[in-house]
Protein backbone atom coordinates (compact mmCIF):
# COMPACT_ATOMS: atom_id res chain seq x y z
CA UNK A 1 -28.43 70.19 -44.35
CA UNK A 2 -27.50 69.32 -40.96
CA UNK A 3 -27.56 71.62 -37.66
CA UNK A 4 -24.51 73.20 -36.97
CA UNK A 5 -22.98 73.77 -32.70
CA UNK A 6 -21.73 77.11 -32.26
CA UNK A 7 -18.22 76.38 -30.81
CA UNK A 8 -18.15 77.86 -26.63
CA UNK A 9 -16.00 80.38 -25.34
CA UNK A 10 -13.99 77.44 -24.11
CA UNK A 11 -13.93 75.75 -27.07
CA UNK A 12 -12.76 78.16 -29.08
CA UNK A 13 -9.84 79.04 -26.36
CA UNK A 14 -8.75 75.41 -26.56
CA UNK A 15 -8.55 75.32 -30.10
CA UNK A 16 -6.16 78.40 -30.61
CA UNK A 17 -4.09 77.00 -28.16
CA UNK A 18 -3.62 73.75 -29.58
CA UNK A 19 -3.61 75.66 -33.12
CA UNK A 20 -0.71 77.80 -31.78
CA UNK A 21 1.17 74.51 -30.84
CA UNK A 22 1.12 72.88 -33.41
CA UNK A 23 2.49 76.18 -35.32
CA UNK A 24 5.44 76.11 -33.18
CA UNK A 25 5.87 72.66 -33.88
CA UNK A 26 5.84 73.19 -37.57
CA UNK A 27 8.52 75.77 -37.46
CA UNK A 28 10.83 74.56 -34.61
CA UNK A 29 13.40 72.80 -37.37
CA UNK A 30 14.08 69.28 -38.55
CA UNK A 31 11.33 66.84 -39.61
CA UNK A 32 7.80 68.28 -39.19
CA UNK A 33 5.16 66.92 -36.88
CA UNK A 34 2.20 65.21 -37.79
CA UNK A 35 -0.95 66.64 -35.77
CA UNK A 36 -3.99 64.18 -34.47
CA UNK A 37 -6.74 65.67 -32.79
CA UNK A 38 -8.54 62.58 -30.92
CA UNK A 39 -11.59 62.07 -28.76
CA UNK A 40 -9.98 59.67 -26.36
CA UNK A 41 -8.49 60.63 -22.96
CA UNK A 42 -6.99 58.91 -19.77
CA UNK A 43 -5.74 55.17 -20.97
CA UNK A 44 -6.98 55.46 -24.23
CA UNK A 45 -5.18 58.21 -25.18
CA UNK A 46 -1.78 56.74 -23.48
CA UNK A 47 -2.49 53.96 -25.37
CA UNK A 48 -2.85 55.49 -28.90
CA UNK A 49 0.46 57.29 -28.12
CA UNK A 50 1.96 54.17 -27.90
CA UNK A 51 0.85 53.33 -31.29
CA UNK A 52 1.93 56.18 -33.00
CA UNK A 53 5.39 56.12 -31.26
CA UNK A 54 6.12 53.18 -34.34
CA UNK A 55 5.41 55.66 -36.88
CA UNK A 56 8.33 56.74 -38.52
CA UNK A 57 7.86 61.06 -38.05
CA UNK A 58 6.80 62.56 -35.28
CA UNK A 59 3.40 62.89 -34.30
CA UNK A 60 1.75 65.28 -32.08
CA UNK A 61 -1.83 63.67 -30.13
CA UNK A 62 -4.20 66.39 -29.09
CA UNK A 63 -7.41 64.82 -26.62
CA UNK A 64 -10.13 67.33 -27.28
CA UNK A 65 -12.60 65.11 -25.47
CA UNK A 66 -15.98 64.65 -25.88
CA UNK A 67 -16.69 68.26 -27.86
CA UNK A 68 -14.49 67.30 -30.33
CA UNK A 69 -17.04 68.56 -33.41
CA UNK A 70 -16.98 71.80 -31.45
CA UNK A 71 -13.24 71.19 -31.33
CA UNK A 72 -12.55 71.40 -35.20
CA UNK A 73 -14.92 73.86 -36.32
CA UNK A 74 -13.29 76.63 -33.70
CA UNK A 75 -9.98 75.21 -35.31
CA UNK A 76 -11.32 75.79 -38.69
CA UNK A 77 -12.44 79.35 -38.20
CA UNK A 78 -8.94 79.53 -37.07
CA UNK A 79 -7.47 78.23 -40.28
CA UNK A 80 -5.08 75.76 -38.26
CA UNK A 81 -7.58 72.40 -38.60
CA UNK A 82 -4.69 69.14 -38.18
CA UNK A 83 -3.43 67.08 -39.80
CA UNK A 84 -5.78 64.13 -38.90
CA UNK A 85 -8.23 63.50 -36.61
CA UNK A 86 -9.77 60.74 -35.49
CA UNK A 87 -13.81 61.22 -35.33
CA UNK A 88 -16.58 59.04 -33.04
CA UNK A 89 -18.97 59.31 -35.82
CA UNK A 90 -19.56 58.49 -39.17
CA UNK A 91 -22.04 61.62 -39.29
CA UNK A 92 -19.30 64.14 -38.78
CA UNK A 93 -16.98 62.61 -41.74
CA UNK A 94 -19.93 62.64 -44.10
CA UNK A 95 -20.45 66.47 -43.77
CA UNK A 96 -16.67 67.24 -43.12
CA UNK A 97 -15.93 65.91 -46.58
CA UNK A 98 -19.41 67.35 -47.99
CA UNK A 99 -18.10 71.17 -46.44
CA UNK A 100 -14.46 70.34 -48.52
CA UNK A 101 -12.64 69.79 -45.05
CA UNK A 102 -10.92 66.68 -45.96
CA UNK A 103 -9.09 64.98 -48.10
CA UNK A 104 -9.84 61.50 -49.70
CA UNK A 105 -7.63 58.74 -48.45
CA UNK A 106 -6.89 55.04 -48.93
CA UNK A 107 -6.30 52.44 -47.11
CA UNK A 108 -3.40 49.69 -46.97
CA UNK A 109 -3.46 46.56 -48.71
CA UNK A 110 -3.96 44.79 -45.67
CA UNK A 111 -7.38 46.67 -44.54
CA UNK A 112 -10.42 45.18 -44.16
CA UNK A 113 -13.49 45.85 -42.48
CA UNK A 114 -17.20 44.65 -42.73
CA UNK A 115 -19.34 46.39 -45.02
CA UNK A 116 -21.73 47.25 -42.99
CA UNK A 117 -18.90 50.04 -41.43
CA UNK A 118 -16.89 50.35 -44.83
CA UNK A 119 -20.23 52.37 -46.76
CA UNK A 120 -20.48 55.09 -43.84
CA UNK A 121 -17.52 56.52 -44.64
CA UNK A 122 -18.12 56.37 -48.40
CA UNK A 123 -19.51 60.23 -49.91
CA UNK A 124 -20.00 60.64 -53.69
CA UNK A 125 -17.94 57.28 -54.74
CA UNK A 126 -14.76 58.82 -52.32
CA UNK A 127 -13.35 57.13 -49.02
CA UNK A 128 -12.94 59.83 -46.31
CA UNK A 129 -12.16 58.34 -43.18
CA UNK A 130 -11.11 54.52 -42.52
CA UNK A 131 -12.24 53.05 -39.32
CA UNK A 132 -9.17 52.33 -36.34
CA UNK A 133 -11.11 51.02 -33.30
CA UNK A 134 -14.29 49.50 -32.83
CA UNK A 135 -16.95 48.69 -29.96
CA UNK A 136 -18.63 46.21 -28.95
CA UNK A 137 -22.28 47.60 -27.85
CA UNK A 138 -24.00 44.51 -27.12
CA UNK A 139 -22.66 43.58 -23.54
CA UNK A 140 -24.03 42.55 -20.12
CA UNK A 141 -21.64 42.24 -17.38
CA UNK A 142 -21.83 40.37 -14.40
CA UNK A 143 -20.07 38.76 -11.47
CA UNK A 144 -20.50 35.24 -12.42
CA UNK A 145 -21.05 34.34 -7.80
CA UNK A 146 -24.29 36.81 -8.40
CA UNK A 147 -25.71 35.80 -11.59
CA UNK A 148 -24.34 31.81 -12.39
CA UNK A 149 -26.82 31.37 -14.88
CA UNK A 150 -27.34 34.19 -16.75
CA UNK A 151 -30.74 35.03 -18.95
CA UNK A 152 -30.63 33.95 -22.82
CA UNK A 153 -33.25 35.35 -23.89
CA UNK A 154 -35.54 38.91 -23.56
CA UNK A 155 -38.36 37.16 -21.79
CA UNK A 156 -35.44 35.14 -19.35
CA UNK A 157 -34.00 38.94 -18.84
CA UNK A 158 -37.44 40.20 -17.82
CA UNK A 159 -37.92 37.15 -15.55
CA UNK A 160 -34.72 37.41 -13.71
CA UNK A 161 -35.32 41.48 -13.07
CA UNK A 162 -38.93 40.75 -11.74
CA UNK A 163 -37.50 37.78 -9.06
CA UNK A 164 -33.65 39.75 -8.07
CA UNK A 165 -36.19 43.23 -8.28
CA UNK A 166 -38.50 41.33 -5.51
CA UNK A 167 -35.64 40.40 -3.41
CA UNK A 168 -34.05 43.92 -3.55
CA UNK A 169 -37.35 45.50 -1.86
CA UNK A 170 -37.08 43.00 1.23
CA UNK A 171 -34.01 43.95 1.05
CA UNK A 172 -33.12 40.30 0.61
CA UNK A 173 -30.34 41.00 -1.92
CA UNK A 174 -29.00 43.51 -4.85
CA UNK A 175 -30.69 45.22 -7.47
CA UNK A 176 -30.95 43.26 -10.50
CA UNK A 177 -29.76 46.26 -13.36
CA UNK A 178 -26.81 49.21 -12.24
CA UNK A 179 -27.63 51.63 -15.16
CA UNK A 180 -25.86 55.30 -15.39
CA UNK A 181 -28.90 57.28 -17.38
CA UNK A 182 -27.17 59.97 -17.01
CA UNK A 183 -25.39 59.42 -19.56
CA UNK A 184 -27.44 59.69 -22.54
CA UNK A 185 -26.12 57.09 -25.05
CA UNK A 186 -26.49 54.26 -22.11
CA UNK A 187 -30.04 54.38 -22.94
CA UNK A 188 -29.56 54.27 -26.40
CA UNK A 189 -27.17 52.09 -26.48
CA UNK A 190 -30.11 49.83 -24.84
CA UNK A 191 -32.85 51.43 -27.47
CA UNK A 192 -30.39 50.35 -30.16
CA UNK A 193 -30.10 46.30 -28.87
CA UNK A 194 -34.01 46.63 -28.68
CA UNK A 195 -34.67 47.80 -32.12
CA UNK A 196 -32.38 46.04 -33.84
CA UNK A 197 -33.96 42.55 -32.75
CA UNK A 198 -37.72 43.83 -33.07
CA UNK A 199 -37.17 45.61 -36.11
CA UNK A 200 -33.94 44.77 -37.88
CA UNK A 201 -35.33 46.42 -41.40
CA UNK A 202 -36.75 49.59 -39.82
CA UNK A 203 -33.50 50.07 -37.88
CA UNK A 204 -31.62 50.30 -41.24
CA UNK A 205 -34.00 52.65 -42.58
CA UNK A 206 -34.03 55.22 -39.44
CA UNK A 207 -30.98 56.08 -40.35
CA UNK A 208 -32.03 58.08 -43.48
CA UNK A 209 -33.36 61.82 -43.54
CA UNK A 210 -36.91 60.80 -44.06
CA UNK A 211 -37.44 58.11 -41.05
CA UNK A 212 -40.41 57.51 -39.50
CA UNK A 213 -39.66 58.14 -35.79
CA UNK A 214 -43.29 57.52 -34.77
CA UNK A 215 -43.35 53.95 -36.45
CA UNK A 216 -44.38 50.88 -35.41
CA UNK A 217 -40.28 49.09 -35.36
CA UNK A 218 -39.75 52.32 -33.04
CA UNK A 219 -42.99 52.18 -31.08
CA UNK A 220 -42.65 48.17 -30.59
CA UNK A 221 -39.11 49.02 -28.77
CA UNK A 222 -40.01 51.39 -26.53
CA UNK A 223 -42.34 49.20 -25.27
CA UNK A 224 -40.05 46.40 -24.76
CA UNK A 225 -38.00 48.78 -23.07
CA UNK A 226 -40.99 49.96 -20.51
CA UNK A 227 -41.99 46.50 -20.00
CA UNK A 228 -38.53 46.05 -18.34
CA UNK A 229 -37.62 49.33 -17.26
CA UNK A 230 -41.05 49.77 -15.21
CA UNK A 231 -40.15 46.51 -13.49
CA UNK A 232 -40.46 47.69 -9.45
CA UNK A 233 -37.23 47.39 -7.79
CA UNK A 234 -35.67 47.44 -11.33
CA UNK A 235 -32.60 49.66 -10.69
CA UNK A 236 -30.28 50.08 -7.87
CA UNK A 237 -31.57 53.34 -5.92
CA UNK A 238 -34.98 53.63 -8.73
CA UNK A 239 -35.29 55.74 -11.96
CA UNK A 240 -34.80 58.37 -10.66
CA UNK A 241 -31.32 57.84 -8.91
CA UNK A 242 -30.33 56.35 -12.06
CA UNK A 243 -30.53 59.55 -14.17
CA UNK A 244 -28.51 61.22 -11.32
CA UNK A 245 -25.43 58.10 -12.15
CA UNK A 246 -23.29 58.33 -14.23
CA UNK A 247 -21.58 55.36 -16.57
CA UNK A 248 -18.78 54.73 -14.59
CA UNK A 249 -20.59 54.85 -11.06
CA UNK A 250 -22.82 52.45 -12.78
CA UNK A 251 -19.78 49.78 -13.13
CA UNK A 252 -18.69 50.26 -9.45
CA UNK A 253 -22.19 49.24 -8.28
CA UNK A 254 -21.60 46.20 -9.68
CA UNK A 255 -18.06 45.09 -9.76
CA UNK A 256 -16.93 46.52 -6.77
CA UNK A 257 -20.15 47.93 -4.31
CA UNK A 258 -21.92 44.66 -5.93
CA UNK A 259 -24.67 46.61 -5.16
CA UNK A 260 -26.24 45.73 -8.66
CA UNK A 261 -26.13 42.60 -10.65
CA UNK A 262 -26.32 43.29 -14.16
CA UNK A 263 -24.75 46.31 -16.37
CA UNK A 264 -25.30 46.74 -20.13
CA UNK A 265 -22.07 48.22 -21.37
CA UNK A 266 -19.45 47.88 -24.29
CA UNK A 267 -16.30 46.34 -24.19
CA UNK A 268 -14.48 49.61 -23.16
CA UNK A 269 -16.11 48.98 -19.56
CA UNK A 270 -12.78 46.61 -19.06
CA UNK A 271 -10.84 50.04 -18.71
CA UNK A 272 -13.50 50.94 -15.82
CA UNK A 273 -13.39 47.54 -14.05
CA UNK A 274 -9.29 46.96 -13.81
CA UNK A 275 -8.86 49.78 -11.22
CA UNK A 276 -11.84 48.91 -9.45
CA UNK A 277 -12.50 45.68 -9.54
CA UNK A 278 -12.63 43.98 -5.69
CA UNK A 279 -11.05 41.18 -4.80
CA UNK A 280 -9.99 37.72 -7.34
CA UNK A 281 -13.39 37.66 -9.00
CA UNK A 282 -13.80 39.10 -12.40
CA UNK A 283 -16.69 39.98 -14.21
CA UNK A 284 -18.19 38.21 -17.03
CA UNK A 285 -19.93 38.97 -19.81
CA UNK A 286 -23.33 37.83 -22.09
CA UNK A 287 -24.72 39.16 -25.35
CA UNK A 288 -27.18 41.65 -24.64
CA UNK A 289 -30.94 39.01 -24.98
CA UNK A 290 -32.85 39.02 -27.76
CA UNK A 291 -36.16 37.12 -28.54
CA UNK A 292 -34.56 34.25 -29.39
CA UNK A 293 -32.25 31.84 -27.17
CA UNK A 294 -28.65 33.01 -27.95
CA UNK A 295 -28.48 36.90 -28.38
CA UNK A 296 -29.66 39.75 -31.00
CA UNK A 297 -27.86 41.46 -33.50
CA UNK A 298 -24.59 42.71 -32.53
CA UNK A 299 -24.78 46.63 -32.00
CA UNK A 300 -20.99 48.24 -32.58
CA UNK A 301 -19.90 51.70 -32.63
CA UNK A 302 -16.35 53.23 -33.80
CA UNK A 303 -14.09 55.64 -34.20
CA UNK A 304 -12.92 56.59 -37.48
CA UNK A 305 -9.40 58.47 -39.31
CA UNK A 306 -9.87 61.28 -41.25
CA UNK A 307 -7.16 63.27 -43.38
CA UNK A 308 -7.58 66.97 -43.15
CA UNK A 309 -7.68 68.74 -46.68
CA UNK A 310 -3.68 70.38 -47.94
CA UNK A 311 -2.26 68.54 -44.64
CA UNK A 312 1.01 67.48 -45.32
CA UNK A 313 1.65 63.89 -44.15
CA UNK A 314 -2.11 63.49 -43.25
CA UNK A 315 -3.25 61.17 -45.73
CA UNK A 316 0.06 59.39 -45.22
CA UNK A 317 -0.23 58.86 -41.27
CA UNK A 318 -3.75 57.72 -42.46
CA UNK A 319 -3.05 55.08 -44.55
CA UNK A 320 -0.33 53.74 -41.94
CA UNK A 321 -3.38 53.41 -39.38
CA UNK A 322 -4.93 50.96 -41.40
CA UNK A 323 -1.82 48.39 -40.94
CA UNK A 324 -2.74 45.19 -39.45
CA UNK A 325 0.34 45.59 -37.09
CA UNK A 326 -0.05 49.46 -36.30
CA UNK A 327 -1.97 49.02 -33.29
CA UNK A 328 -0.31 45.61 -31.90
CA UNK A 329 0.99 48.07 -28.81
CA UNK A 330 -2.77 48.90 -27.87
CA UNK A 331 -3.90 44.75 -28.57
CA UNK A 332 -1.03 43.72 -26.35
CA UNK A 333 -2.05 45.96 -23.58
CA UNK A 334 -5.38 45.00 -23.77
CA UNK A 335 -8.73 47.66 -24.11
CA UNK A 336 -8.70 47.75 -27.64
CA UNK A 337 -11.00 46.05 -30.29
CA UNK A 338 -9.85 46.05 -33.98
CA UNK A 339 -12.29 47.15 -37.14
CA UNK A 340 -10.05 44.60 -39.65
CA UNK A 341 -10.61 41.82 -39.55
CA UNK A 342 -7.44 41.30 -41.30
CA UNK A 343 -5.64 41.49 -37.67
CA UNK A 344 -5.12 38.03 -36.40
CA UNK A 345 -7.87 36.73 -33.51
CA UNK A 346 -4.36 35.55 -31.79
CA UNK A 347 -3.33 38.90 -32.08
CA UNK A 348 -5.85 39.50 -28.90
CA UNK A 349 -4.24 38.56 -25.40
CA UNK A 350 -7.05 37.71 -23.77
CA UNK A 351 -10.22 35.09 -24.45
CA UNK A 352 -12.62 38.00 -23.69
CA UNK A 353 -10.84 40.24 -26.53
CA UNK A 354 -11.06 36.89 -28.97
CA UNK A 355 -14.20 36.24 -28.37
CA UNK A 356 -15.40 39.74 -29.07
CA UNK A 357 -13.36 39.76 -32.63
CA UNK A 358 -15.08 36.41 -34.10
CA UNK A 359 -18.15 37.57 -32.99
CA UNK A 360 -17.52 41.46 -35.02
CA UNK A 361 -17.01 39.02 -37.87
CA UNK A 362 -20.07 36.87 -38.07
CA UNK A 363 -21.82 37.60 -41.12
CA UNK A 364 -25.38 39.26 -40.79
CA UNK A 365 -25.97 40.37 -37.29
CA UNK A 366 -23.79 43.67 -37.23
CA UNK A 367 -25.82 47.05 -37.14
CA UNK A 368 -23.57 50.38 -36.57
CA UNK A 369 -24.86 52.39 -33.43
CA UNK A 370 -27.55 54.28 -34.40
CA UNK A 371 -27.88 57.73 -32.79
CA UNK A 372 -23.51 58.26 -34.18
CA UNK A 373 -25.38 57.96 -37.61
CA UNK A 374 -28.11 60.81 -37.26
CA UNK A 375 -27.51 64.41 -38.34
CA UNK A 376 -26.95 67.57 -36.46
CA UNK A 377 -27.95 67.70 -32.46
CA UNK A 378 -30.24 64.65 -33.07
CA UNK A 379 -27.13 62.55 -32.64
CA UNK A 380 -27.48 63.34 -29.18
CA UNK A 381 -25.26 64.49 -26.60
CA UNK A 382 -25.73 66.30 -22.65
CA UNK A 383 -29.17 67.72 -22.39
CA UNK A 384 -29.66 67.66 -26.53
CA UNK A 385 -31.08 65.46 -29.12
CA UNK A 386 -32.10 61.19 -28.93
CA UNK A 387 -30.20 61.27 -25.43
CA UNK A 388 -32.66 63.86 -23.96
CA UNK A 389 -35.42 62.19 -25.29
CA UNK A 390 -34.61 58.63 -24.05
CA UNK A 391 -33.61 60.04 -20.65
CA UNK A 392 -37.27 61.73 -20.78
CA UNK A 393 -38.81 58.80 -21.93
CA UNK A 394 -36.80 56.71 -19.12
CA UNK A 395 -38.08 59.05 -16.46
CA UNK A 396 -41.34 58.69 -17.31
CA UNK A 397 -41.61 54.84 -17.68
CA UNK A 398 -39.71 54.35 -14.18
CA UNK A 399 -42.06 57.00 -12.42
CA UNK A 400 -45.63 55.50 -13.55
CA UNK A 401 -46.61 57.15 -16.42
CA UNK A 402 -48.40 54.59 -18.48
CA UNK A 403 -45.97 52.86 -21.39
CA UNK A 404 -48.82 54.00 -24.10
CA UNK A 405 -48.33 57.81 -23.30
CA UNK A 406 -44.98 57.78 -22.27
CA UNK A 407 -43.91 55.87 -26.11
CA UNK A 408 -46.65 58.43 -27.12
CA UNK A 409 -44.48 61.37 -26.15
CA UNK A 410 -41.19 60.11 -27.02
CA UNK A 411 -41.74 59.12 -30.35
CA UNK A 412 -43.71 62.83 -31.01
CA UNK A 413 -39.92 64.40 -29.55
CA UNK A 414 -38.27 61.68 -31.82
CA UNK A 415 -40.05 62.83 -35.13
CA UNK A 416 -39.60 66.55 -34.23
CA UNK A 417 -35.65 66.70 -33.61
CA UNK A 418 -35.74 64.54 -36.67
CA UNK A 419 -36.97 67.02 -38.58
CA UNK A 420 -35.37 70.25 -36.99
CA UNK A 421 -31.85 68.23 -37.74
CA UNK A 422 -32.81 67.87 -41.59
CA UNK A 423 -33.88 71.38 -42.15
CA UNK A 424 -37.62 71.20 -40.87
CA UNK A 425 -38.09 68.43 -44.05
């Protein structure tokens, strides 16, 4: 049983509004809307409307940002859930179709998508949600004029920190990492590349209720991770100044201050460099090092459509997602990585984009982020759960604590929100 959030004031507020519209909606005449509730806002959401403009009814697009589990329970309470709604975990359709919230749907004929994603959205032998967008998790950006050669392995990234990190104190040059830790999944989108090379069996298995949190695959990459992140001179400003950045400052520093030569980000950092980026140059990109010359196992999160149970044209919108020309307007503009690798590589308009797709489809390296696969408030989000913890466990390592105690501490936090989130099991 996983730990429910009690919906805010706020929450709930939104909600009824956006319950109330789509009421009117219903009943103003003619062909009735379809209803998406999304997580995306800013370009991404201008982008999905664009996409659902082809469809052939109307369809209403409602951001509720970031709080979107919040979101659909106040809606739910409300008895007005949508239609649809697309969902940034695989978690959250799991126990949506376990409560009886959704219906089961199916995709088109010409959907595919690795396994590794197509089995988290599998309950009981049923589909309930078919992934629409994917991420790339396993990035390092970089202005190729401050980085020309760029590390290829772990021990070549740890090398290159200790020499920029040197030249930073004399103030001889930048910092070698720009890192927004205050933004929880940053650091686990790092924890996540870690594990996955150190440990590619244990990361598999720490997704289940009964993971061992205080383990050596766990223990073996936090100390990786405090081997680097203790480097002095490590991060632009220190740790400390770090947890006080957020992700998008973090891409400034180094595309446009250039304060910072390195970033570890997805492929959705493009929509943070194009209105920021300063002058011809643009940045570049590596696979995030692993111990071996050429990369680690490719990390990727993703958002996922879900049909809401007895909503009309739900199911239907659904399975129209899952065309390999439904999102062409969001691969022409550019932003956007595809989950089907049914969609044409020369679909993408850029080499960056291509590159990115072939790489989503090399067999045996994917993993599916991590903390969007734990239950309840472990998942993590501001001030709660596996982004807490590795923000604690950041702090710690960047302010002297010894990497012994501080792994020592995290993992006992890790194995004790593990259990709160599966019903003290």
């Amino acid at each position: 049983m996983t730990t429910s959030v009690r919906p805010s004031r706020r929450t709930l507020l939104r909600a009824a509004a956006a319950g109330v519209t789509a009421l009117a909606a219903g009943c103003s005449g003619g062909t009735r809307s379809v209803q998406v509730v999304v997580v995306w806002s800013t370009s991404e959401l201008d982008r999905f409307r664009q996409v659902v403009a082809g469809y052939p009814a109307p369809v209403q697009v409602v951001s509720a940002g970031n709080d979107i589990d919040a979101f659909l329970r106040a809606r739910h309470l409300a008895g007005t859930s949508p239609d649809v709604a697309i969902l940034p975990r695989p978690g959250l359709v799991t126990e949506y179709a376990q409560r009886g919230w959704l219906s089961p749907v199916r995709p088109s004929a010409e959907y595919a998508v690795p396994d590794e994603l197509s089995k988290l959205l599998t309950t009981e032998g049923q589909r309930y949600g078919v992934w629409v967008k994917a991420a790339h998790k396993s990035l390092v950006w970089h202005l190729p004029s401050m980085l020309p050669n760029p590390p290829t392995s772990w021990d070549e990234l740890v090398e290159r920190t200790r020499e920029l990190g040197a030249l930073a104190r004399r103030n001889d040059g930048p910092a070698p990492l720009a890192l927004g830790a205050a933004d929880g999944w940053v650091l686990t989108d790092w924890f996540e590349n870690v594990l996955a090379d150190v440990a590619p069996e244990g990361y598999t298995t720490l997704a289940r209720p009964d993971a061992d949190w205080q383990g050596k695959p766990v223990r073996d990459a936090l100390d990786r991770l405090a081997g680097l992140w203790s480097v002095d001179g490590a991060f632009l400003g220190g740790g400390r100044r770090a947890l006080l950045t957020q992700y998008e400052e973090s891409v400034i520093q180094v595309v446009h201050a250039r304060r910072a030569v390195m970033l570890v980000g997805a492929d959705f950092t493009a929509d943070v460099v194009g209105p920021f980026q300063r002058g011809p140059e643009a940045p570049a990109t590596f696979r995030f090092p692993g111990a071996q010359p050429g990369g680690g196992p490719l990390i990727v999160g993703g958002d996922a459509a879900v049909a809401f149970a007895d909503a009309r044209g739900g199911v239907e919108l659904v399975e129209w997602l899952t065309k390999a020309d439904s999102f062409r307007p969001w691969l022409r503009a550019g932003g956007y990585l595809s989950p089907n690798t049914n969609v044409s590589i020369n679909s993408y308009t850029d080499s960056v984009g291509q590159r990115l797709a072939e790489e989503m489809r090399a067999p045996g390296t994917l993993r599916f982020d991590l903390s969007d696969q734990l239950p309840g408030a472990f998942t993590g989000s501001d001030g709660v759960g596996i982004w807490r913890i590795m923000q604690g466990f950041f702090a710690d390592v960047t302010d002297g604590v010894r990497a012994g105690e501080a792994i020592r501490r995290a993992t006992g936090q890790l194995a004790a929100a593990a259990r709160s989130a599966s019903g003290g099991r």
